[in-house]
N, C-alpha and C. Protein backbone atom coordinates (compact mmCIF):
# COMPACT_ATOMS: atom_id res chain seq x y z
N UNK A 1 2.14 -12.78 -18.75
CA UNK A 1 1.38 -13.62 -19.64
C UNK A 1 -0.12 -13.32 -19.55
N UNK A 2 -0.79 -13.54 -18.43
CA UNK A 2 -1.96 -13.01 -18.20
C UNK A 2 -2.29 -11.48 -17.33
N UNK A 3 -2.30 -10.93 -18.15
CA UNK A 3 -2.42 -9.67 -17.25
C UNK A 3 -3.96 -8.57 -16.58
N UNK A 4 -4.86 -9.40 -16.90
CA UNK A 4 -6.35 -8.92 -16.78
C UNK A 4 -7.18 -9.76 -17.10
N UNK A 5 -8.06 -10.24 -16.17
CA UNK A 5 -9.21 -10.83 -16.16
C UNK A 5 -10.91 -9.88 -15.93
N UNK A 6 -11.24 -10.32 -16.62
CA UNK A 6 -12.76 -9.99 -16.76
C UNK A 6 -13.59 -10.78 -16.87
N UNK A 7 -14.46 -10.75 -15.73
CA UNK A 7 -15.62 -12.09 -16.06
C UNK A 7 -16.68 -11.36 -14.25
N UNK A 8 -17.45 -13.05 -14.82
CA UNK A 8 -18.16 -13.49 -13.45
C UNK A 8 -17.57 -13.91 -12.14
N UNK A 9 -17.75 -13.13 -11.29
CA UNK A 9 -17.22 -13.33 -9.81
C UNK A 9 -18.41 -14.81 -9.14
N UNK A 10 -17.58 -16.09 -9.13
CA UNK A 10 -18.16 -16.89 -8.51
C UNK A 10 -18.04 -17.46 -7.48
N UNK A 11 -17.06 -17.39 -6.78
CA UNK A 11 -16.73 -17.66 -5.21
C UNK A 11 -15.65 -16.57 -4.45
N UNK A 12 -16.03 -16.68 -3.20
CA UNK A 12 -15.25 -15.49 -2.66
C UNK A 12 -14.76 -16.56 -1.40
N UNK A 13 -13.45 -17.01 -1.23
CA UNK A 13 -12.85 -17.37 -0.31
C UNK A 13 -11.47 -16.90 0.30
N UNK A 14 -11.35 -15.66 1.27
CA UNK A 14 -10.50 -15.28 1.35
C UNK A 14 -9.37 -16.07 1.48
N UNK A 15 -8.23 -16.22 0.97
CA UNK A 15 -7.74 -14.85 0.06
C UNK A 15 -7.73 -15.10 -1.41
N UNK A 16 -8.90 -15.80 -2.05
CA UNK A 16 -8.72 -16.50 -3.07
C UNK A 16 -10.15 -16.23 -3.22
N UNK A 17 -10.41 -15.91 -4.78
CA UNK A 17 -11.61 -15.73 -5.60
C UNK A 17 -11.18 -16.85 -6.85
N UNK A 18 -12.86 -17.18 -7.32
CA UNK A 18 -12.96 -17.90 -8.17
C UNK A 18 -13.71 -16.78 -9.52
N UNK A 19 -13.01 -16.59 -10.61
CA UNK A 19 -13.72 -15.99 -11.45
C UNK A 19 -14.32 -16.40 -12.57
N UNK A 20 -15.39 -16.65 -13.48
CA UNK A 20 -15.33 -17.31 -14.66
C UNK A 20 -15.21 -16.58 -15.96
N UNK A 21 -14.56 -16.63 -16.93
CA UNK A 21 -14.24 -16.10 -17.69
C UNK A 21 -14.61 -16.50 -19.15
N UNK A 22 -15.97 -16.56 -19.49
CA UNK A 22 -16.11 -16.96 -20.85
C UNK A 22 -16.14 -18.45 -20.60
N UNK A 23 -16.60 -19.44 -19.43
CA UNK A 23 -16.72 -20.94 -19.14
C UNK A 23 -15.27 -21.37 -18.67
N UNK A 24 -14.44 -20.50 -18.72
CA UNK A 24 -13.14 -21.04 -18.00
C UNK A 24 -12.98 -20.33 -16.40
N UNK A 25 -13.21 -21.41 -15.65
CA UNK A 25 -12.51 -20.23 -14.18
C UNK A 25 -11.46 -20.21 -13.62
N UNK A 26 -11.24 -19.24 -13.41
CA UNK A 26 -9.06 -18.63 -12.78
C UNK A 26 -9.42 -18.30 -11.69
N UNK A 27 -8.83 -19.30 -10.42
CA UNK A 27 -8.71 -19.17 -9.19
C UNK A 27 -7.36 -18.27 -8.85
N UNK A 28 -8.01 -17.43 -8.45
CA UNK A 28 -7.12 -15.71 -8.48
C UNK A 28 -6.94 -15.56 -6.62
N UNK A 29 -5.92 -15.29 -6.10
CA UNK A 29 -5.22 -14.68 -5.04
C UNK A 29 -5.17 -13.33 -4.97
N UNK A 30 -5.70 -12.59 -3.63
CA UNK A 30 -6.13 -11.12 -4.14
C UNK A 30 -5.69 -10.50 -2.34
N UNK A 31 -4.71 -9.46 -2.58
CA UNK A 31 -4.92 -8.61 -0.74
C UNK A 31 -6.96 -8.15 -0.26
N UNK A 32 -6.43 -8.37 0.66
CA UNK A 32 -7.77 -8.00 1.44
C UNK A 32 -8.05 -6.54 0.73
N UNK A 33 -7.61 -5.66 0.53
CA UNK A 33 -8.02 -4.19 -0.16
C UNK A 33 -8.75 -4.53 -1.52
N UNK A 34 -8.20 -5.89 -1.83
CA UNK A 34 -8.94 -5.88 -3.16
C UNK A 34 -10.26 -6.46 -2.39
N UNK A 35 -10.14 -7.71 -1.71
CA UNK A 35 -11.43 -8.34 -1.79
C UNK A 35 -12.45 -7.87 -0.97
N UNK A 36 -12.25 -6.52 0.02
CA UNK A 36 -13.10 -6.31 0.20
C UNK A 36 -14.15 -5.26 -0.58
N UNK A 37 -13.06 -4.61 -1.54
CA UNK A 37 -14.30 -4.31 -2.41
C UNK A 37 -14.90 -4.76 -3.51
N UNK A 38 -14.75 -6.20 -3.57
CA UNK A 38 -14.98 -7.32 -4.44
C UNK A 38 -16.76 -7.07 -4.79
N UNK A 39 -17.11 -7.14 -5.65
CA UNK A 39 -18.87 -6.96 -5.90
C UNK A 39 -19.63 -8.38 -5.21
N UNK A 40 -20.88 -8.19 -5.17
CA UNK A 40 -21.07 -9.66 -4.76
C UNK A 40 -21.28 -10.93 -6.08
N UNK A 41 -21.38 -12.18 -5.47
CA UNK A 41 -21.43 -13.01 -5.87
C UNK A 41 -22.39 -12.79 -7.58
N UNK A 42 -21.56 -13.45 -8.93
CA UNK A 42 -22.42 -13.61 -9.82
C UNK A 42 -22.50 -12.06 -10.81
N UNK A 43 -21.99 -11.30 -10.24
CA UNK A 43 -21.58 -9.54 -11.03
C UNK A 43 -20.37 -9.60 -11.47
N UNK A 44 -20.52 -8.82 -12.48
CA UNK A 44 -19.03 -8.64 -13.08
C UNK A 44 -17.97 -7.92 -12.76
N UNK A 45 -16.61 -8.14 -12.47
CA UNK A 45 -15.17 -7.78 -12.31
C UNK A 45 -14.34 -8.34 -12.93
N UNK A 46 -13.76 -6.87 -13.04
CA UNK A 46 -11.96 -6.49 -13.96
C UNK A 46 -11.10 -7.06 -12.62
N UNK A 47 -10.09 -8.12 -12.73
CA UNK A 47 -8.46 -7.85 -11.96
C UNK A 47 -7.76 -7.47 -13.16
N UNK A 48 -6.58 -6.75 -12.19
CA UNK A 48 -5.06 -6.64 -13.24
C UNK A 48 -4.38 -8.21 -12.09
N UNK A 49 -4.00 -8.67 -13.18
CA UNK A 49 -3.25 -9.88 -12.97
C UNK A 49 -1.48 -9.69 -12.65
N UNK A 50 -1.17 -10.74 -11.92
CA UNK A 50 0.42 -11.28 -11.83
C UNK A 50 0.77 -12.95 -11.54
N UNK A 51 0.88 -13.00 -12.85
CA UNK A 51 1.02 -14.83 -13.23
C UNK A 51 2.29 -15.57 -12.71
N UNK A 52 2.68 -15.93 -11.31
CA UNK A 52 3.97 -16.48 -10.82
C UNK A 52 3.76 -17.64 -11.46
N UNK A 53 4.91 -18.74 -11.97
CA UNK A 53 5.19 -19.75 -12.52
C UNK A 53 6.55 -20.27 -11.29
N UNK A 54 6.32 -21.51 -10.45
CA UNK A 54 7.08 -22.03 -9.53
C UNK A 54 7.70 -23.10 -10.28
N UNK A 55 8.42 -24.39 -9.59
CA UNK A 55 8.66 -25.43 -10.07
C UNK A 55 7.63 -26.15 -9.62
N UNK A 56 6.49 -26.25 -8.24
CA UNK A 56 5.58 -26.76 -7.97
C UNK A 56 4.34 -26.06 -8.43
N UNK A 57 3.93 -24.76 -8.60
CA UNK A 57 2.74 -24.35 -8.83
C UNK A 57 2.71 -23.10 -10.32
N UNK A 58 1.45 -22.71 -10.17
CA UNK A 58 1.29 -21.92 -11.27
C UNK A 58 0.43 -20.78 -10.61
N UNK A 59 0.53 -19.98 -10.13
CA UNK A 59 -0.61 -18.89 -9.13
C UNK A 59 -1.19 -17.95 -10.25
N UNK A 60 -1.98 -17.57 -9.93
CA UNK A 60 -2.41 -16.27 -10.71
C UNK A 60 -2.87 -15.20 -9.39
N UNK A 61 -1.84 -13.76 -9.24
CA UNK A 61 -2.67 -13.23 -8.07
C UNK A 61 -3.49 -12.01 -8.87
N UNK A 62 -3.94 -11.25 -8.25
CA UNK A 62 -5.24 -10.52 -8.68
C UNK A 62 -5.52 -8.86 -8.48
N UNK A 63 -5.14 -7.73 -8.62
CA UNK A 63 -5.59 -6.55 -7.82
C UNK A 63 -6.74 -5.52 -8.90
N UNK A 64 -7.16 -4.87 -7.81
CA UNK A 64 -8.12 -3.76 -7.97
C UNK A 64 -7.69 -2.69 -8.64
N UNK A 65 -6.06 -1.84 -8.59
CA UNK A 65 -5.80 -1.02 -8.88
C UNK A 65 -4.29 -1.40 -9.34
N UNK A 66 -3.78 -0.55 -10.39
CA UNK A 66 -2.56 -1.02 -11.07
C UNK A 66 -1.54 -0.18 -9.86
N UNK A 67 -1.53 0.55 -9.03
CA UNK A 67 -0.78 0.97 -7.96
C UNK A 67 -0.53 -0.40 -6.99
N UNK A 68 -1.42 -1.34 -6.94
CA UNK A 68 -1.43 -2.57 -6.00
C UNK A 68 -0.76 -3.56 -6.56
N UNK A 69 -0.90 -3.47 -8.35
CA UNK A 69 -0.26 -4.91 -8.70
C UNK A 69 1.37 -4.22 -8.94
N UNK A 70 1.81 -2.98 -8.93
CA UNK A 70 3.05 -2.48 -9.17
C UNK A 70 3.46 -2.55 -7.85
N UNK A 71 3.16 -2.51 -6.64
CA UNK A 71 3.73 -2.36 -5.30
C UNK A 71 3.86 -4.07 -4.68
N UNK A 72 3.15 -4.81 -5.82
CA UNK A 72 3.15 -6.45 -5.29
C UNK A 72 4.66 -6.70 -5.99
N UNK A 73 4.57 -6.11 -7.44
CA UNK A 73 5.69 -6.66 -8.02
C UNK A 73 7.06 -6.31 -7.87
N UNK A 74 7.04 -5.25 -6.85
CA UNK A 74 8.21 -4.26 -6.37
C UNK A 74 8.44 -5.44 -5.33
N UNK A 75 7.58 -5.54 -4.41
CA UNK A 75 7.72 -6.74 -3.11
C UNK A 75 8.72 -7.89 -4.03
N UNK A 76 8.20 -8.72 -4.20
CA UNK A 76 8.25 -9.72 -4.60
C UNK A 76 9.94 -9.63 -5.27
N UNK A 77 10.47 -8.55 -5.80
CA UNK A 77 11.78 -8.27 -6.06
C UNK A 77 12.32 -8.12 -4.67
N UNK A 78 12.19 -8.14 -3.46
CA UNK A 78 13.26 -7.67 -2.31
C UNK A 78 13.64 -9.68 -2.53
N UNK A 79 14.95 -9.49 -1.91
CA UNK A 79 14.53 -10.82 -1.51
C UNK A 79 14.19 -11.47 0.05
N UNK A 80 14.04 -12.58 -0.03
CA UNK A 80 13.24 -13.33 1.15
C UNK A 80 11.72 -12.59 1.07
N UNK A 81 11.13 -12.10 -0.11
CA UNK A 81 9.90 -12.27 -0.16
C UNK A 81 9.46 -12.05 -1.18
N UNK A 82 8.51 -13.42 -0.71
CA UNK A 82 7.68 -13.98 -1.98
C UNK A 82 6.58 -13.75 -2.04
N UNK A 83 5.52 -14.22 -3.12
CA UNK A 83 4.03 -13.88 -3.15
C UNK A 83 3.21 -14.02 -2.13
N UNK A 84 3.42 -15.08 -1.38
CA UNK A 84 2.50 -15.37 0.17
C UNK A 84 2.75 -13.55 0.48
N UNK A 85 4.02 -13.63 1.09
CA UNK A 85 4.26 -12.53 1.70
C UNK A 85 3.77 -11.31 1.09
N UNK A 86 4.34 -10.98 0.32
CA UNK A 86 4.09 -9.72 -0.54
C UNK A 86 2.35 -9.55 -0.14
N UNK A 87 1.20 -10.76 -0.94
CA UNK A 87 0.11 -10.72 -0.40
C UNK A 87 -0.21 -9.88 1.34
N UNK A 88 0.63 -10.68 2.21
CA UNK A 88 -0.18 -10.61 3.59
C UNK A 88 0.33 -8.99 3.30
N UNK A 89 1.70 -8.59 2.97
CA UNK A 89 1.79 -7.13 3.23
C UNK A 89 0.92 -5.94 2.45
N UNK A 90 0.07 -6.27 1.59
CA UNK A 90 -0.42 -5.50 1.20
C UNK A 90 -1.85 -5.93 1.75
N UNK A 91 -2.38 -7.00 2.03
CA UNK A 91 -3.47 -7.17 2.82
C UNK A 91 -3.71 -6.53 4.36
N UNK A 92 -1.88 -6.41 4.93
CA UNK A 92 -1.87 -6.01 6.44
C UNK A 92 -2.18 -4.74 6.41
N UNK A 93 -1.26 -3.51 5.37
CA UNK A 93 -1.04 -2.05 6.03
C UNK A 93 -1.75 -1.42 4.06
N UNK A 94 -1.96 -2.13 3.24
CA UNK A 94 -2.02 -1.31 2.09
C UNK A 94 -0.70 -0.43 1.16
N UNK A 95 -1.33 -0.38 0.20
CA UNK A 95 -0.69 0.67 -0.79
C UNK A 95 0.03 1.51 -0.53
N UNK A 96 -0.57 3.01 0.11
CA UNK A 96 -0.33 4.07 0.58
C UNK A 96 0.32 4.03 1.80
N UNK A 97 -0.36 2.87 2.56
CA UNK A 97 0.05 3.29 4.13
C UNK A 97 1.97 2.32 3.86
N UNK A 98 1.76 1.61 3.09
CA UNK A 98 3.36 0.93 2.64
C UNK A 98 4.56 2.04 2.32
N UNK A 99 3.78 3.23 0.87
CA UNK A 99 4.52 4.08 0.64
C UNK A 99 5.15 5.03 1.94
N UNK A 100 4.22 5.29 2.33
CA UNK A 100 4.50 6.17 3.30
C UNK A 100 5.43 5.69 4.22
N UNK A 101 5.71 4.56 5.14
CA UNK A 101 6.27 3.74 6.18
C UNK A 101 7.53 3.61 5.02
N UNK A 102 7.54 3.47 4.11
CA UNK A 102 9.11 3.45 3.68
C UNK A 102 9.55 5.10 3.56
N UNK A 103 8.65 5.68 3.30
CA UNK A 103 9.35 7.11 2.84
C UNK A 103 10.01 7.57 3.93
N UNK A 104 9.02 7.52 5.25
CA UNK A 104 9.13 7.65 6.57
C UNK A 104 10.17 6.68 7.43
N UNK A 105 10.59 5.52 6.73
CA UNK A 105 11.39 4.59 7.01
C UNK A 105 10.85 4.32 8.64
N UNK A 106 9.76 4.20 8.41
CA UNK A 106 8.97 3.41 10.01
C UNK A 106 9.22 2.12 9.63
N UNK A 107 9.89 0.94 10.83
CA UNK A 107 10.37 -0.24 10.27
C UNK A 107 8.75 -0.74 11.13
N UNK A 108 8.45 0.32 12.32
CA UNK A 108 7.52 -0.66 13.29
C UNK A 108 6.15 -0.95 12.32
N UNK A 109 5.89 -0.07 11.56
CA UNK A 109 4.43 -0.10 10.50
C UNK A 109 4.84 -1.44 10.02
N UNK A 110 5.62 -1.81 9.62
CA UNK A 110 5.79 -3.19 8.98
C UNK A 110 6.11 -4.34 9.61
N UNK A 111 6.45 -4.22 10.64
CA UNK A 111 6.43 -5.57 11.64
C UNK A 111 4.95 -6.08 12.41
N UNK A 112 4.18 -4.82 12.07
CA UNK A 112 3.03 -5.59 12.49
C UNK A 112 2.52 -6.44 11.49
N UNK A 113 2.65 -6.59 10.09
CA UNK A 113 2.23 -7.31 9.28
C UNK A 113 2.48 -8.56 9.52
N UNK A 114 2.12 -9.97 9.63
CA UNK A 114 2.26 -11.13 9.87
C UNK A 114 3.26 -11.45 9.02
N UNK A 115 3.95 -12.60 9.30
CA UNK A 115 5.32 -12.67 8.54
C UNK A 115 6.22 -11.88 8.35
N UNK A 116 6.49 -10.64 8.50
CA UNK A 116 7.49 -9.59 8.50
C UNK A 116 8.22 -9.50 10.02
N UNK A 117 9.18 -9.86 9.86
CA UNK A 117 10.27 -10.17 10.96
C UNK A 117 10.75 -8.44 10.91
N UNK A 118 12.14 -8.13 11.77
CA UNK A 118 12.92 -6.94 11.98
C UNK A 118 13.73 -7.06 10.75
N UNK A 119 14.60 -8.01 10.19
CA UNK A 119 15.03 -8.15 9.06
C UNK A 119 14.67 -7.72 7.91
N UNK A 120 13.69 -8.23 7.62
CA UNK A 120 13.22 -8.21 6.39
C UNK A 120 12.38 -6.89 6.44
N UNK A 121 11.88 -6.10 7.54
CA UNK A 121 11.30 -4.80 7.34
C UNK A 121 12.40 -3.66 7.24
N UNK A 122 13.43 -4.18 7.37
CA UNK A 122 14.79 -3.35 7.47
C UNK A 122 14.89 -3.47 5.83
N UNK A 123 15.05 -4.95 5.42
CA UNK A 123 15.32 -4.80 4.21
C UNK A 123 14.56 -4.35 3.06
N UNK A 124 13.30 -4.54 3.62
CA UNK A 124 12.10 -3.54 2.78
C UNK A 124 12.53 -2.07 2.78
N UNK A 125 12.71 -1.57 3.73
CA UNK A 125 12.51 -0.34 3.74
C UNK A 125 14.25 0.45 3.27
N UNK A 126 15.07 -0.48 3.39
CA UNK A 126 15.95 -0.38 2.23
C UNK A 126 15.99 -0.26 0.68
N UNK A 127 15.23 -1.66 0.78
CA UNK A 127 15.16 -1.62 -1.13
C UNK A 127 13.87 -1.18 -2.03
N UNK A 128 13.04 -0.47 -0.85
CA UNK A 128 12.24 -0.30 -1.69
C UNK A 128 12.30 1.22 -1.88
N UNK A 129 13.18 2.01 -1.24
CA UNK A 129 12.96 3.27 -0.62
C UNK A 129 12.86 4.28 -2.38
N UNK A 130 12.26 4.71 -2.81
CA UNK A 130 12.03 5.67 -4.14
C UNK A 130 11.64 4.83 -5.37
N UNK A 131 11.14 3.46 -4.95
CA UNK A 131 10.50 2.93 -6.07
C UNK A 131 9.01 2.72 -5.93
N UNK A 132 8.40 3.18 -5.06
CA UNK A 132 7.12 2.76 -4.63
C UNK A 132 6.25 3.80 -5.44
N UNK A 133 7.22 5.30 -6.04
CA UNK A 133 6.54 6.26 -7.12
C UNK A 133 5.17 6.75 -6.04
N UNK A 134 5.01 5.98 -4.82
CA UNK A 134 3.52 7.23 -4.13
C UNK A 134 3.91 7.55 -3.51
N UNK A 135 5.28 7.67 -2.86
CA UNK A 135 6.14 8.41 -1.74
C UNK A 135 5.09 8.70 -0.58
N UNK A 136 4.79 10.18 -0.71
CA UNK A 136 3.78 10.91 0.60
C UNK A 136 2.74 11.71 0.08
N UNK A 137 2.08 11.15 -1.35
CA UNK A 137 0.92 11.28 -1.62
C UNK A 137 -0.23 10.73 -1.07
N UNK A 138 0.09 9.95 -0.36
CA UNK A 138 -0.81 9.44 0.83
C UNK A 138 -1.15 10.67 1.82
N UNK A 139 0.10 11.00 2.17
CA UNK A 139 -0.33 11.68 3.03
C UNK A 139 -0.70 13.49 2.75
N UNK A 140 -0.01 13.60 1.63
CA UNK A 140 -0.72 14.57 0.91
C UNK A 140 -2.19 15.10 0.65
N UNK A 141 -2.56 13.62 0.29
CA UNK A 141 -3.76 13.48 0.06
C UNK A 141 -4.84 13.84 1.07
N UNK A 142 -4.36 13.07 2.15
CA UNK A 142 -5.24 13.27 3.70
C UNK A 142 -5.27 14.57 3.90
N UNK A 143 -3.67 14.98 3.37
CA UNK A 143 -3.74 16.64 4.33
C UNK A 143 -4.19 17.79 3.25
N UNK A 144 -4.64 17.34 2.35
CA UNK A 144 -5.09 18.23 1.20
C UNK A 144 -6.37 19.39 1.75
N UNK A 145 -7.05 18.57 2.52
CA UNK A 145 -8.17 19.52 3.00
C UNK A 145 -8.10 20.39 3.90
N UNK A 146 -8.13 21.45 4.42
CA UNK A 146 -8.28 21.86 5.70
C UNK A 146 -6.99 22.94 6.16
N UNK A 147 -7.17 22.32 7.70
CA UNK A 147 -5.45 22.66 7.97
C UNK A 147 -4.42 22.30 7.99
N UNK A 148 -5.10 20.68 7.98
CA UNK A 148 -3.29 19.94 8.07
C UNK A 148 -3.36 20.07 6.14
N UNK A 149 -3.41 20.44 5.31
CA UNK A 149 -2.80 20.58 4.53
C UNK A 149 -2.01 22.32 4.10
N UNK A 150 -2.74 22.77 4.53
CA UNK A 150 -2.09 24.00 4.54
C UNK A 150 -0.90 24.29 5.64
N UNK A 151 -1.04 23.53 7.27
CA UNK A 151 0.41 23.21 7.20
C UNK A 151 1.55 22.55 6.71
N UNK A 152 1.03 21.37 6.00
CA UNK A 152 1.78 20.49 5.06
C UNK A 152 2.50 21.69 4.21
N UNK A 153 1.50 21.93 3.87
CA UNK A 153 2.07 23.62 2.42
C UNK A 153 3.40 24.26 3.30
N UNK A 154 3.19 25.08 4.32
CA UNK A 154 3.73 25.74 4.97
C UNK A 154 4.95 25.48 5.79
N UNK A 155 5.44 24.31 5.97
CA UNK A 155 6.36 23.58 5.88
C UNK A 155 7.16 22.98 5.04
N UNK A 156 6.62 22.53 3.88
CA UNK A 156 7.27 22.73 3.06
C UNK A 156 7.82 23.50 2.28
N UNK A 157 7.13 25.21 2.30
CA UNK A 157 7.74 26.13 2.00
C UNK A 157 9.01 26.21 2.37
N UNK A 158 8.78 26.83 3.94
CA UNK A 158 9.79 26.80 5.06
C UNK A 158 10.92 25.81 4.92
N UNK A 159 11.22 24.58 3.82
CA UNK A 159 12.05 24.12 3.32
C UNK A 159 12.53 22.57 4.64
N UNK A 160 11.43 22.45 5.10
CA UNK A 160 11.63 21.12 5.19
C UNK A 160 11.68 20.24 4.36
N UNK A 161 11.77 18.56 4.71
CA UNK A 161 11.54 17.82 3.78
C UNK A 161 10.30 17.35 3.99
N UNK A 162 10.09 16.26 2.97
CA UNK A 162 8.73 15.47 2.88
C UNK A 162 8.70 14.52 3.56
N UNK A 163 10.03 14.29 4.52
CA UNK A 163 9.68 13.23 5.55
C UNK A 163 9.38 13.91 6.92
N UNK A 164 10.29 15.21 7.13
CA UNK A 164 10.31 15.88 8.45
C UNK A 164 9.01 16.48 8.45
N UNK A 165 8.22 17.05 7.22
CA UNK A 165 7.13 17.86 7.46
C UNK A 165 5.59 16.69 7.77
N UNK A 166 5.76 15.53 7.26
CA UNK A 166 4.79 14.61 7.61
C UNK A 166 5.23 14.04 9.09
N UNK A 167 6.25 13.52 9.13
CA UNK A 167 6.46 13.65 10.68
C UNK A 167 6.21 14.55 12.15
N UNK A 168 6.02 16.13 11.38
CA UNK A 168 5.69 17.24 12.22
C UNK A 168 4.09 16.84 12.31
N UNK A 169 3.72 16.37 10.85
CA UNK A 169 2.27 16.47 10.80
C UNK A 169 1.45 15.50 11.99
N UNK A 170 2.05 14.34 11.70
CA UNK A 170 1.42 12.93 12.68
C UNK A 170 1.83 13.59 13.90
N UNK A 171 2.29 14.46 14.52
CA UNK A 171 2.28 14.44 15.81
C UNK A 171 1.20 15.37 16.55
N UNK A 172 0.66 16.28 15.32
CA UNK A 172 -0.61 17.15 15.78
C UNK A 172 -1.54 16.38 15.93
N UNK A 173 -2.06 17.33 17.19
CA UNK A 173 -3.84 16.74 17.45
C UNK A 173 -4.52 17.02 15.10
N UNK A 174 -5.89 16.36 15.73
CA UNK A 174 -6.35 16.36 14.69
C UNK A 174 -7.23 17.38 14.03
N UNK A 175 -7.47 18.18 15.30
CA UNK A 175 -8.39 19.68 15.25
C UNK A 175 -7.85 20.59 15.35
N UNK A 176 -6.25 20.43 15.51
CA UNK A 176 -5.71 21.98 15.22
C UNK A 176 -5.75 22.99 14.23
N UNK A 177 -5.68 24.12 15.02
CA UNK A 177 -5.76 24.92 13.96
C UNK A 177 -4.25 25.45 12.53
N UNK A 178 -4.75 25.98 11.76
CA UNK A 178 -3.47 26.52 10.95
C UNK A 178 -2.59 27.19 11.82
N UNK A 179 -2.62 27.88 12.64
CA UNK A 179 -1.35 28.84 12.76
C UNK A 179 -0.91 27.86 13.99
N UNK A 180 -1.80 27.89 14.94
CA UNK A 180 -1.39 26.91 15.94
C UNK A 180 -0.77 25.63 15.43
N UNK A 181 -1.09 25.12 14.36
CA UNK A 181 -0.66 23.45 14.00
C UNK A 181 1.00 24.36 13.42
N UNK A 182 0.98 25.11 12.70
CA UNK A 182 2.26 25.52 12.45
C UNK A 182 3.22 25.70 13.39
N UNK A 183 2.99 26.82 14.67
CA UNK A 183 3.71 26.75 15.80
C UNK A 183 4.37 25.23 16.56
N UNK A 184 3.17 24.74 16.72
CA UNK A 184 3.38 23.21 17.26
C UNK A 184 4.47 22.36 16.10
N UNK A 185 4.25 22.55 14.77
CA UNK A 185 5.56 21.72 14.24
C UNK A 185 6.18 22.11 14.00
N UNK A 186 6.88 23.42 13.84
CA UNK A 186 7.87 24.07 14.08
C UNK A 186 8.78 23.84 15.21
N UNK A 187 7.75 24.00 16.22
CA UNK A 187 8.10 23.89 18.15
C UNK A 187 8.93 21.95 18.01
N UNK A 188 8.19 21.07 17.67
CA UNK A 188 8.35 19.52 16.91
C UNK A 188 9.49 19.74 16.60
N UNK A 189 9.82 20.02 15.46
CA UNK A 189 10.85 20.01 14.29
C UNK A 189 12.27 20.49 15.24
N UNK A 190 12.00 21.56 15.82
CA UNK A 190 13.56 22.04 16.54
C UNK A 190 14.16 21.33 17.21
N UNK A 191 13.19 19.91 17.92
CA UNK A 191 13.90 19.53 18.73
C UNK A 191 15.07 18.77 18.19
């Protein structure tokens, strides 16, 4: 119903902004990724919106990037979690670092999030597993520069997958070199 707000940013109370919109203000619910790059007080900001309708309330939550309000609305489909939740999980670990921990099916990345029990990170990382669309462009991304992306490359040649070759990756120091970082996840990978 409401899918974008634009206006004046007039209060910032985590986890809740007040915006005004043309003399009307929409008290908007937003992950910490959004609000901390929130402008200051009295400047103008775009959210992309997600309008929950309860039997007790009416929420409006809020994000920065349409990757954040698609990964809220993916949440919010598992069940046993709802908008609170969905919120803290994208406020705890983010976007990317979410994609990745499911691709990777790390259940521990998600139990540190507050409210996320062993259950329900089990069941996340069940139902969300190939809908999150950023898979290990996260980590792509990181390893784009340098060497860890050219071992990223080089492993995936070598016909690993995109979970085993990011897994080889996180276990290198951070200054290795190309051929050496290759040896080392290769040396990784066999075991």
């Amino acid at each position: 119903m409401i899918g974008k707000l634009t206006g004046t940013l007039l209060e910032k109370n985590p986890p809740e902004v007040l915006l005004d919109c043309h003399g009307v203000g929409y008290e908007v619910l937003v992950p910490m990724s959004t609000f901390y790059n929130l402008p200051a007080l009295g400047q103008q900001v775009s959210l992309l919106t997600q309008f929950i309708v309860r039997e007790d309330a009416q929420l409006l939550y809020g994000f920065a990037t349409a990757a954040e309000r698609q990964t809220f609305r993916e949440l919010i489909k598992v069940a046993g979690v709802g908008p609170r939740t969905a919120l803290s999980v994208l406020s705890g670990i983010g976007v990317e670092d979410l994609a990745q921990a499911v691709s990777l099916q790390e259940g521990a990345r998600l139990l540190k999030v507050p409210g996320i029990g062993k259950k329900t990170a089990e069941r996340l990382l069940l139902e969300l597993r190939g809908k999150l669309g950023v898979d290990l462009s996260g980590v792509r991304a990181q390893a784009a520069g340098g060497a860890q992306g050219d071992i990223l490359q080089a492993l995936l040649a070598l016909g690993y997958s995109d979970k085993e070759a990011a897994a080889a990756l996180k276990a290198l120091p951070p200054d290795v070199g190309v051929s050496e970082g290759i040896r080392l996840a290769l040396k990784a990978l066999a075991r």
